[in-house]
C-alpha atoms as a PDB file:
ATOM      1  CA  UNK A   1      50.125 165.343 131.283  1.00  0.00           C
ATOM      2  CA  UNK A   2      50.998 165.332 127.757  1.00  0.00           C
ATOM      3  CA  UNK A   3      50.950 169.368 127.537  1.00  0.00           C
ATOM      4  CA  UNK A   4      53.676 169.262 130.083  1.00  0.00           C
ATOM      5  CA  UNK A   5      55.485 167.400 128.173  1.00  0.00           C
ATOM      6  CA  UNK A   6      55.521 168.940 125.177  1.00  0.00           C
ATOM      7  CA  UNK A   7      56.417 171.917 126.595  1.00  0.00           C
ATOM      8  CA  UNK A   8      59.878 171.218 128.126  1.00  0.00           C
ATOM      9  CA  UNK A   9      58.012 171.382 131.389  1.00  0.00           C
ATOM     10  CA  UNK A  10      57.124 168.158 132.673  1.00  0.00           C
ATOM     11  CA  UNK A  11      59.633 166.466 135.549  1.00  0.00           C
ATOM     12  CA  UNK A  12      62.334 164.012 135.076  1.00  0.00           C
ATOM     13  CA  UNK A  13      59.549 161.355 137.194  1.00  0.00           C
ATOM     14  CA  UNK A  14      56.721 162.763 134.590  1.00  0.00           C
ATOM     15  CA  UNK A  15      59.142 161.630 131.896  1.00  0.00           C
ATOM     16  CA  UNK A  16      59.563 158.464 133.382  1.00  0.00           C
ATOM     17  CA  UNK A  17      55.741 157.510 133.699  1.00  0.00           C
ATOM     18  CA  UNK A  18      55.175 158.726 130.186  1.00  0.00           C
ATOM     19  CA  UNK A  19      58.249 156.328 128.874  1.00  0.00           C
ATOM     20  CA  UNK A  20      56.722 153.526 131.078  1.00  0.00           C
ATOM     21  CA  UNK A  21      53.464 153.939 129.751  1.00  0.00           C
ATOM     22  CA  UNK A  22      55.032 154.216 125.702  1.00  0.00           C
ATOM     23  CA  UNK A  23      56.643 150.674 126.726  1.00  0.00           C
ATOM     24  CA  UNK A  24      53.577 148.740 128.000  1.00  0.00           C
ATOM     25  CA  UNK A  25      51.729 150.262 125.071  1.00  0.00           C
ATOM     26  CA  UNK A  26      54.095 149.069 122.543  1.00  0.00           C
ATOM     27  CA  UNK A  27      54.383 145.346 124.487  1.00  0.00           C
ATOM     28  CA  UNK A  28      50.552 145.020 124.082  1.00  0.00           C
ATOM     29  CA  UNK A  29      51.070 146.576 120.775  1.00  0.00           C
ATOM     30  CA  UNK A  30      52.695 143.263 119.785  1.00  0.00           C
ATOM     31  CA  UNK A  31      51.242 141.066 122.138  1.00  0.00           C
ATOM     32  CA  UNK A  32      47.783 141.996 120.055  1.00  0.00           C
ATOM     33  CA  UNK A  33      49.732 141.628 116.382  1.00  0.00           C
ATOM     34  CA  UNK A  34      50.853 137.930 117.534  1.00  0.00           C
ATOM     35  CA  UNK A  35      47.848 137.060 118.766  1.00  0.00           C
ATOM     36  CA  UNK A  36      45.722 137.885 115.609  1.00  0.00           C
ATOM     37  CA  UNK A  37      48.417 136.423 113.355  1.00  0.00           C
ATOM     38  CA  UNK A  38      47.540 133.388 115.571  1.00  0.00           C
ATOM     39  CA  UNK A  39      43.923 133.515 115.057  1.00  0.00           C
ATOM     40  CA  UNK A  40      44.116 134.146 111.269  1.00  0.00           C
ATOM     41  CA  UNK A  41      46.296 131.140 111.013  1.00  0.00           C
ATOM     42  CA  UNK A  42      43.902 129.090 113.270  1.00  0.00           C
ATOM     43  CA  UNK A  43      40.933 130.449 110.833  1.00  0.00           C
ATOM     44  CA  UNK A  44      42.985 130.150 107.630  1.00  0.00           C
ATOM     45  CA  UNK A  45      43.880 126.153 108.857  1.00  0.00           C
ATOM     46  CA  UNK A  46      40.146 125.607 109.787  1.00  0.00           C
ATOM     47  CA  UNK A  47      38.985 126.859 106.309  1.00  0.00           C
ATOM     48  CA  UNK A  48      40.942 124.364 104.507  1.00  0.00           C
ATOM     49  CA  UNK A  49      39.337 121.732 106.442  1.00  0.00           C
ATOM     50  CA  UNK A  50      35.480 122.608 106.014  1.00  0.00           C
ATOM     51  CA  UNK A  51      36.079 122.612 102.253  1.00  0.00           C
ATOM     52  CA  UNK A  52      35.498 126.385 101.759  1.00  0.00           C
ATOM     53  CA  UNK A  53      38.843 127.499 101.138  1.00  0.00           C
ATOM     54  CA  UNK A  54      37.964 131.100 101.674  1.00  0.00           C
ATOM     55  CA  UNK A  55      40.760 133.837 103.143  1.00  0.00           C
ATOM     56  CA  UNK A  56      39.051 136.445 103.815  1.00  0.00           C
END
Protein backbone atom coordinates (compact mmCIF):
# COMPACT_ATOMS: atom_id res chain seq x y z
CA UNK A 1 0.00 0.00 0.00
CA UNK A 2 2.52 2.33 1.19
CA UNK A 3 4.27 2.60 -2.44
CA UNK A 4 0.98 3.93 -3.61
CA UNK A 5 1.07 6.28 -1.42
CA UNK A 6 4.10 7.71 -1.74
CA UNK A 7 3.69 8.06 -5.12
CA UNK A 8 0.70 10.46 -5.46
CA UNK A 9 -1.12 7.36 -6.58
CA UNK A 10 -3.03 5.82 -3.96
CA UNK A 11 -7.10 6.72 -3.76
CA UNK A 12 -8.80 9.22 -1.66
CA UNK A 13 -10.37 5.65 0.36
CA UNK A 14 -6.50 4.33 0.36
CA UNK A 15 -5.75 7.62 2.09
CA UNK A 16 -8.36 7.17 4.42
CA UNK A 17 -7.36 3.55 5.65
CA UNK A 18 -3.77 4.65 5.89
CA UNK A 19 -4.92 7.85 8.20
CA UNK A 20 -7.15 5.36 10.17
CA UNK A 21 -4.52 3.04 10.67
CA UNK A 22 -1.75 6.24 11.71
CA UNK A 23 -4.63 7.04 14.40
CA UNK A 24 -5.12 3.63 16.09
CA UNK A 25 -1.35 3.34 15.99
CA UNK A 26 -0.73 6.50 17.73
CA UNK A 27 -3.87 5.70 20.41
CA UNK A 28 -2.04 2.43 21.33
CA UNK A 29 1.05 4.43 21.04
CA UNK A 30 -0.09 6.14 24.26
CA UNK A 31 -2.25 3.68 25.61
CA UNK A 32 1.28 1.54 25.94
CA UNK A 33 3.33 4.88 27.38
CA UNK A 34 0.49 5.18 30.23
CA UNK A 35 0.43 1.89 30.95
CA UNK A 36 4.23 1.42 31.61
CA UNK A 37 4.38 4.74 33.45
CA UNK A 38 1.77 2.82 35.55
CA UNK A 39 3.78 -0.20 36.06
CA UNK A 40 7.05 1.67 36.84
CA UNK A 41 5.18 3.57 39.44
CA UNK A 42 3.56 0.33 40.80
CA UNK A 43 7.34 -1.20 40.80
CA UNK A 44 8.99 2.03 42.00
CA UNK A 45 6.07 2.08 45.13
CA UNK A 46 6.68 -1.71 45.75
CA UNK A 47 10.51 -1.16 46.01
CA UNK A 48 10.20 1.25 48.73
CA UNK A 49 8.29 -1.18 50.65
CA UNK A 50 10.61 -4.41 50.47
CA UNK A 51 13.45 -2.22 51.77
CA UNK A 52 15.54 -2.32 48.54
CA UNK A 53 15.06 1.01 47.33
CA UNK A 54 16.37 0.19 43.92
CA UNK A 55 15.02 2.20 40.52
CA UNK A 56 16.19 0.52 38.07
Amino acid sequence: MLPFADSGGASPELLELLAAERDRLDRQMTDLRDVRRRLHDCITEARKHDGTGSSS
